[in-house]
Protein backbone atom coordinates (compact mmCIF):
# COMPACT_ATOMS: atom_id res chain seq x y z
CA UNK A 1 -54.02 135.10 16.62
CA UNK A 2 -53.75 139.01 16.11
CA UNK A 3 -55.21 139.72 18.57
CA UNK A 4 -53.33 137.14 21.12
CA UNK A 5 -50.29 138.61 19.89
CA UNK A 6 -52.06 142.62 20.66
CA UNK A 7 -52.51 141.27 24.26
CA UNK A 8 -49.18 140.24 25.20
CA UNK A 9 -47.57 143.57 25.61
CA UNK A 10 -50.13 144.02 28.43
CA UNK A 11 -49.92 140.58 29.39
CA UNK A 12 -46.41 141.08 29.96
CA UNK A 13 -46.37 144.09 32.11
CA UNK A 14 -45.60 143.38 35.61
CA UNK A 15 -48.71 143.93 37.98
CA UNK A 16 -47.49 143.85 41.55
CA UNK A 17 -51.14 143.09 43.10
CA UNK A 18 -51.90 140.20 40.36
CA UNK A 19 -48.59 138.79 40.67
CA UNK A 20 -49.41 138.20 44.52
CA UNK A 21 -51.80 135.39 43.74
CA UNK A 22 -49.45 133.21 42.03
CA UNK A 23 -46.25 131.64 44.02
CA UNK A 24 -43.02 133.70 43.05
CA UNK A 25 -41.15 130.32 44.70
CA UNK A 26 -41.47 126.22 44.16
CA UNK A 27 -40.85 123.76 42.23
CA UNK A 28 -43.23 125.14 39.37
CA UNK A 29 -40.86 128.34 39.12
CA UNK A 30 -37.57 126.37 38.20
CA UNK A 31 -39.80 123.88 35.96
CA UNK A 32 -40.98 126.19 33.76
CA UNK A 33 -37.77 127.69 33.51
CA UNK A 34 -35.60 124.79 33.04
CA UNK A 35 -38.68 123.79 30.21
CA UNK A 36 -38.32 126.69 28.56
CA UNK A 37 -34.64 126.98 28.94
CA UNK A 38 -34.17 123.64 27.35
CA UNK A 39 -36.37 123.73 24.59
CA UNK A 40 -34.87 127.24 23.44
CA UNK A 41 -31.56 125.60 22.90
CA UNK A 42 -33.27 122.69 21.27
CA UNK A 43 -35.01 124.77 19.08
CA UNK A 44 -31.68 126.52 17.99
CA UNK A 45 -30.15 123.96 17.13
CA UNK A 46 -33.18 122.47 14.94
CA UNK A 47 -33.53 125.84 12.95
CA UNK A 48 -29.59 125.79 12.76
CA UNK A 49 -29.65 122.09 11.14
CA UNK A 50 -32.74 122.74 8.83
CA UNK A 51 -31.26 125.90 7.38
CA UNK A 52 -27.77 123.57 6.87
CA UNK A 53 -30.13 121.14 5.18
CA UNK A 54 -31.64 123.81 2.57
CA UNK A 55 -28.45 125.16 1.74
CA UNK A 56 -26.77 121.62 1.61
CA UNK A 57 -29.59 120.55 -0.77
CA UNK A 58 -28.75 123.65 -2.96
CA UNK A 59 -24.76 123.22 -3.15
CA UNK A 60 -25.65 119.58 -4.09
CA UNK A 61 -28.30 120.99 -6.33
CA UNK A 62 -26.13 123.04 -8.22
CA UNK A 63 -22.86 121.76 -8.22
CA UNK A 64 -24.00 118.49 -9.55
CA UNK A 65 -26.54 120.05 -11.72
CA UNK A 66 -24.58 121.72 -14.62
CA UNK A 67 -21.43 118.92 -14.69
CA UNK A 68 -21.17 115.46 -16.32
CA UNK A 69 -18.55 112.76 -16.41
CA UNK A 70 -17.31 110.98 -19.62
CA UNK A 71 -15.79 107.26 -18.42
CA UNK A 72 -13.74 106.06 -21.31
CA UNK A 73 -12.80 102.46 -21.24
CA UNK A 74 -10.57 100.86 -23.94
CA UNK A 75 -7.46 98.91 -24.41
CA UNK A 76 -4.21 100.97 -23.55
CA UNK A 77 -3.55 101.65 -27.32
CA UNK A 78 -6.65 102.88 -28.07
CA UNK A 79 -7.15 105.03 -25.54
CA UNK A 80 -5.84 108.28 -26.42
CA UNK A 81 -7.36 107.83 -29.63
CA UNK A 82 -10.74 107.38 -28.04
CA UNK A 83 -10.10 110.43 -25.57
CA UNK A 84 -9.43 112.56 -28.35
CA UNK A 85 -12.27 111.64 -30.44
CA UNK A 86 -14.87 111.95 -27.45
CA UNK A 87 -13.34 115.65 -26.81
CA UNK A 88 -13.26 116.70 -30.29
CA UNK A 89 -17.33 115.30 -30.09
CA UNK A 90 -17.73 117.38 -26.88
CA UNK A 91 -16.49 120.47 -28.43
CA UNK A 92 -18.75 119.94 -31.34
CA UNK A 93 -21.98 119.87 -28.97
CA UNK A 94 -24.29 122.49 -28.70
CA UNK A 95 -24.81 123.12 -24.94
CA UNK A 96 -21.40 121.99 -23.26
CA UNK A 97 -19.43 124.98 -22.65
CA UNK A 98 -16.43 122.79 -21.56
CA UNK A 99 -14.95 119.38 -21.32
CA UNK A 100 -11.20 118.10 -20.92
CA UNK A 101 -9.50 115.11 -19.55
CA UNK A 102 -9.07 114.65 -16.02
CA UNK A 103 -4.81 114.06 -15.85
CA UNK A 104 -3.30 110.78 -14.04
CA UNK A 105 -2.66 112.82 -10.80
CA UNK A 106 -6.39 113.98 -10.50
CA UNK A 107 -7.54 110.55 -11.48
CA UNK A 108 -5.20 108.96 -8.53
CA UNK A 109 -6.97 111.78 -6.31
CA UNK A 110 -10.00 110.57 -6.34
CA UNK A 111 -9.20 107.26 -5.74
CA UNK A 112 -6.89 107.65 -3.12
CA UNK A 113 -9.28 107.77 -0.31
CA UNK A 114 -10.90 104.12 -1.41
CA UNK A 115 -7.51 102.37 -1.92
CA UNK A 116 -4.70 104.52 -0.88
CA UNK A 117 -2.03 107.02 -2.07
CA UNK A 118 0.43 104.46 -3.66
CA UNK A 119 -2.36 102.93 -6.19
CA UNK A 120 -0.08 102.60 -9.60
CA UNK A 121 -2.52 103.95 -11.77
CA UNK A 122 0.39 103.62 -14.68
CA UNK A 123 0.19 100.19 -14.51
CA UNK A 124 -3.74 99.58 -14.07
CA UNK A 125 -6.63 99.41 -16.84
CA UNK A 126 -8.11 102.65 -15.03
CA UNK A 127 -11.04 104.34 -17.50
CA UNK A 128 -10.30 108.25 -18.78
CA UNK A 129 -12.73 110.12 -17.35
CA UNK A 130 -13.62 113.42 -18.72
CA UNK A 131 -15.40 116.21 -17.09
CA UNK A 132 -17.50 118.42 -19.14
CA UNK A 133 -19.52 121.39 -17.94
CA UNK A 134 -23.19 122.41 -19.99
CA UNK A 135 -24.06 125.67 -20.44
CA UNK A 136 -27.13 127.71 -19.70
CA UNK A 137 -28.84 126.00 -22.61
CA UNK A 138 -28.11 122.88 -21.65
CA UNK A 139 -27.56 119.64 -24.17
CA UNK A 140 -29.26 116.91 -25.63
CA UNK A 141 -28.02 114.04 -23.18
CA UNK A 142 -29.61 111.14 -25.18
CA UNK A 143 -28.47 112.21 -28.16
CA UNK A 144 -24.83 112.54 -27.22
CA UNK A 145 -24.97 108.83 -26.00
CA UNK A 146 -26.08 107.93 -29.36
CA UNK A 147 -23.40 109.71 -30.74
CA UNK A 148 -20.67 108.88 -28.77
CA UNK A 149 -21.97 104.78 -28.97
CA UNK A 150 -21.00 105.25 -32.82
CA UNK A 151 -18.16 107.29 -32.15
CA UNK A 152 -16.66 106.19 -28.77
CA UNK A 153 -17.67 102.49 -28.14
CA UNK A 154 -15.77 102.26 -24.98
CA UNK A 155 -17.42 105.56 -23.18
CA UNK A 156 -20.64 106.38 -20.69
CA UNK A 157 -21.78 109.54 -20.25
CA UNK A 158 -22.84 109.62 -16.48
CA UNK A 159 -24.88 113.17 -16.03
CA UNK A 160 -25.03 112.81 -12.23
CA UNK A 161 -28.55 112.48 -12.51
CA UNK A 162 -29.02 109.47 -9.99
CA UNK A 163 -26.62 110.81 -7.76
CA UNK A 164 -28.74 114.33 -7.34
CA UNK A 165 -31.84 113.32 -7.03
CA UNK A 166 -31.32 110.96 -3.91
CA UNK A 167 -29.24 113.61 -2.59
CA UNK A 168 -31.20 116.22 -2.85
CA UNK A 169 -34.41 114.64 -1.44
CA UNK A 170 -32.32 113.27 1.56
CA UNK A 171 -31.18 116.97 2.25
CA UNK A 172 -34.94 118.05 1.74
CA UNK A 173 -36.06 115.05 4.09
CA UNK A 174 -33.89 116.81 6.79
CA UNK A 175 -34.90 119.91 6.43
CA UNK A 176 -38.68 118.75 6.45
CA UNK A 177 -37.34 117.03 9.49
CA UNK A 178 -35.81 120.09 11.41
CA UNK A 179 -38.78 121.93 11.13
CA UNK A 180 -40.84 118.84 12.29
CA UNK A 181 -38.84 118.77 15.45
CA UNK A 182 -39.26 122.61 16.18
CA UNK A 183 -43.21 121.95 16.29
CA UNK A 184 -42.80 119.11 18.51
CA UNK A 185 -40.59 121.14 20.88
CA UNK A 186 -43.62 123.94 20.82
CA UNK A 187 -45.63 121.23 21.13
CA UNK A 188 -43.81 119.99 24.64
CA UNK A 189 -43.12 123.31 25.67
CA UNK A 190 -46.91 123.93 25.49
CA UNK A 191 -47.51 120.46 27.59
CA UNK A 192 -45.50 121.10 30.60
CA UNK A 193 -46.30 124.80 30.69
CA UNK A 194 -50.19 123.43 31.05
CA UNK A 195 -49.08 121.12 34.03
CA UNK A 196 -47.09 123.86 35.94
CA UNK A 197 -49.85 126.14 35.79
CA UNK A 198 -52.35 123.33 36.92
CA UNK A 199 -49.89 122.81 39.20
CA UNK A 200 -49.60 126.00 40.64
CA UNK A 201 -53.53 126.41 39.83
CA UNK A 202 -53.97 123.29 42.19
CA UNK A 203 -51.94 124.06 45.32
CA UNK A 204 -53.16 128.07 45.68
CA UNK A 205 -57.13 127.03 45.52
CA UNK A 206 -57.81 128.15 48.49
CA UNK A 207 -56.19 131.48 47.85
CA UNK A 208 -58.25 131.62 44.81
CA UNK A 209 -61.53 130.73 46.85
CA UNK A 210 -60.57 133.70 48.96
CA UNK A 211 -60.04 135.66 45.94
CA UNK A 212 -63.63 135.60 44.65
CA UNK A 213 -65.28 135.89 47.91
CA UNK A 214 -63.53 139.29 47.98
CA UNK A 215 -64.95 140.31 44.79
CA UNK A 216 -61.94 138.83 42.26
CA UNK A 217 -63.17 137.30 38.43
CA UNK A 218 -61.77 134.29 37.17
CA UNK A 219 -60.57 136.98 34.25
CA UNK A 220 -58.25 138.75 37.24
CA UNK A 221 -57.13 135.40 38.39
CA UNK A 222 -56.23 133.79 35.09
CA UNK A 223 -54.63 137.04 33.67
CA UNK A 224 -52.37 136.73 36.63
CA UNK A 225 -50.94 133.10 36.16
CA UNK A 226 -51.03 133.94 32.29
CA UNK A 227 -49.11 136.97 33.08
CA UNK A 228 -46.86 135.27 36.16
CA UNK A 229 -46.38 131.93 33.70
CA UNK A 230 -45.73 133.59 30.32
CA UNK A 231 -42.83 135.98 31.73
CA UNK A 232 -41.23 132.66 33.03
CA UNK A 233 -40.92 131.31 29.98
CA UNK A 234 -39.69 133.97 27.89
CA UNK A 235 -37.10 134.73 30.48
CA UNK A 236 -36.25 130.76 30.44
CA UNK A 237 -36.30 130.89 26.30
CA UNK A 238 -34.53 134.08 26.50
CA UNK A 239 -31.41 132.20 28.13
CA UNK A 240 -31.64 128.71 26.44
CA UNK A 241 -31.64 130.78 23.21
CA UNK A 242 -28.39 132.97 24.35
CA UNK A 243 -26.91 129.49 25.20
CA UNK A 244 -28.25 128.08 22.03
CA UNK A 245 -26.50 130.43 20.13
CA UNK A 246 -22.37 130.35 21.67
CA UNK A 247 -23.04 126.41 21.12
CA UNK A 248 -23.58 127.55 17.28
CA UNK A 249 -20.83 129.67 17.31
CA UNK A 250 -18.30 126.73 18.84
CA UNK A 251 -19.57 124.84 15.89
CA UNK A 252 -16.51 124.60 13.14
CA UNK A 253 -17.27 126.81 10.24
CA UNK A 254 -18.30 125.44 7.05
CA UNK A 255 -14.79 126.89 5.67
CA UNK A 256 -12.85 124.30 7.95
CA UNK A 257 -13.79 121.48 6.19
CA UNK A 258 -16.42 120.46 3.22
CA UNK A 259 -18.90 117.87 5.77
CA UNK A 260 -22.05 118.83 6.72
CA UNK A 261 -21.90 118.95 10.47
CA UNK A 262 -19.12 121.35 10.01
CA UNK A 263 -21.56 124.04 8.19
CA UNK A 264 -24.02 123.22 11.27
CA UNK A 265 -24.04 127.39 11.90
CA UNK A 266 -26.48 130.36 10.41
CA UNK A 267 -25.49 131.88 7.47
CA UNK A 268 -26.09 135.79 6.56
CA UNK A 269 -29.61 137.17 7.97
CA UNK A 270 -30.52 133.46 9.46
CA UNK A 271 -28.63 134.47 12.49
CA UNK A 272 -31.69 136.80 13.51
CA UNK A 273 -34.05 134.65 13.20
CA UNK A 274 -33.51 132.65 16.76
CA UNK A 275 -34.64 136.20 17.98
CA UNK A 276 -38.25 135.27 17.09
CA UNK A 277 -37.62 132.35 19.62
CA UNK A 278 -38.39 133.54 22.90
CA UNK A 279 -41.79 135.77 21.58
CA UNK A 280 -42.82 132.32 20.05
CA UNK A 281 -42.41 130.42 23.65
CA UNK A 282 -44.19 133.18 25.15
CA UNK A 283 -47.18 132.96 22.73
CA UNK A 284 -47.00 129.13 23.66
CA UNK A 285 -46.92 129.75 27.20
CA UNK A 286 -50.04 132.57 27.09
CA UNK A 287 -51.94 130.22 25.03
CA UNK A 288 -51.34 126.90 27.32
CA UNK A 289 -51.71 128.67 30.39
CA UNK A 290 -54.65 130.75 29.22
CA UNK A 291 -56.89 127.41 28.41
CA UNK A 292 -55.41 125.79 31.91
CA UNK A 293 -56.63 128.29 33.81
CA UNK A 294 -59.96 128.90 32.38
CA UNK A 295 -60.45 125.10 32.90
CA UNK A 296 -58.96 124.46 36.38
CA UNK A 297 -61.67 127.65 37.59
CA UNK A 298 -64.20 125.94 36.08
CA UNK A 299 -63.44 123.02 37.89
CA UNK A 300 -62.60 125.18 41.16
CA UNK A 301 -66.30 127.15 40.67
């Protein structure tokens, strides 16, 4: 691979005499352009939606990680006295840095998008909830149900643990799945670089016989549809990447709104990494074009 990657500043250097065995013109040209074009801006948007995933994973990760939820439920004149003895317990516990009620109006909140904003929550047997936040320590989860079963009969502790771990393995799932997609679009890149230049290889055969009765190696000829195919597809990546990147930056910002599609954008130094894009298509394109041509002049000998 390092030394691939040595040969491509050569490989890329135009050569005016090579260049004049392989077609400037045809339908090979605008294929491998278009190819390379199009799975640039594919592969933009796949690094753009595995790097949401990641970071999605770890705001779920986090936020869900260090908070808990108290649900108190208990007839209406024992419920204050119930709230006050599960927060005076809460206080009491090593490793929860914070708990309090959550107030009628925040309770209503959270319901409102299931049933509406005129649910009476006055007038309903709605359960207390109580958030509480641990500390870096942590607590004893199982031993604050126990406690609050002998203490608070009518209250679940609910530490968000089956909520996280689904959510966090779907995020991770996507991720896996972004970068999944970008090797399948090297993958097709690679495929229908290999039947432009047998394309291309094909149709100029007799110029290539012509070639080696003049004294030309197969190492000449290849170099020159390596050379001729490998600077059409990092000028096609080039562009689909450009393009790739203003339909990014059209994407709402993660600041409009809390979904996930509207954080589909780079963050921080993960904008320069579709810069690596078009070097990577190149290396594609020298590597499928490379083994092409060595085996359509075989073939051709």
């Amino acid at each position: 691979m390092r030394a691939v990657l040595s040969r491509l500043p050569a490989l890329l250097t135009p050569d005016a005499g090579a260049d004049r065995v392989v077609p400037p013109s045809g339908f090979t040209v605008r294929l491998t352009l278009f190819t390379s074009a199009a799975m640039a801006f594919l592969t933009v948007f796949a690094l753009a939606l595995s790097l949401a995933a990641g970071r999605l994973a770890e705001n779920w990760d986090a936020a869900l990680a260090r908070t808990a939820t108290l649900r108190i439920s208990a007839p209406a004149d024992q419920m204050a006295e119930q709230t006050a003895t599960a927060l005076r317990l809460l206080e009491q516990t090593p490793g929860i840095a914070s708990a309090r009620a959550l107030s009628d109006a925040e309770q209503q909140a959270l319901l409102e998008p299931w049933f509406g904003p005129d649910l009476p929550v006055d007038s309903l047997p709605i359960p207390q909830l109580i958030e509480l936040v641990e500390d870096d320590t942590g607590y004893d989860s199982e031993g604050l149900r126990l406690r609050l079963s002998a203490e608070v009969p009518g209250a679940v502790l609910d530490d968000h643990s089956r909520w996280r771990r689904p959510l966090v393995a779907a995020a991770g799932r996507l991720r896996l799945l972004g970068w999944v997609s970008i090797a399948l679009i090297a993958a097709a890149t690679g495929a229908m670089v290999t039947l432009a230049a047998n394309a291309a290889l094909a149709a100029n055969a007799q110029v290539i016989a012509v070639l080696r009765l003049v004294g030309a190696t197969d190492g000449y000829i290849a170099g020159a549809f390596v050379r001729r195919f490998t600077l059409r597809t990092v000028t096609g990546a080039a562009g689909g990447t450009v393009l790739g990147l203003i339909a990014v930056l059209l994407m709402p910002g993660s600041s409009e709104a809390g979904a996930f599609l509207t954080g589909l954008r780079f963050a921080g130094w993960h904008w320069l990494l579709p810069i690596f894009i078009p070097p990577l298509a190149a290396l594609v394109a020298y590597l499928a074009t490379q083994s092409s041509a060595r085996r359509v002049l075989g073939e051709l000998a």
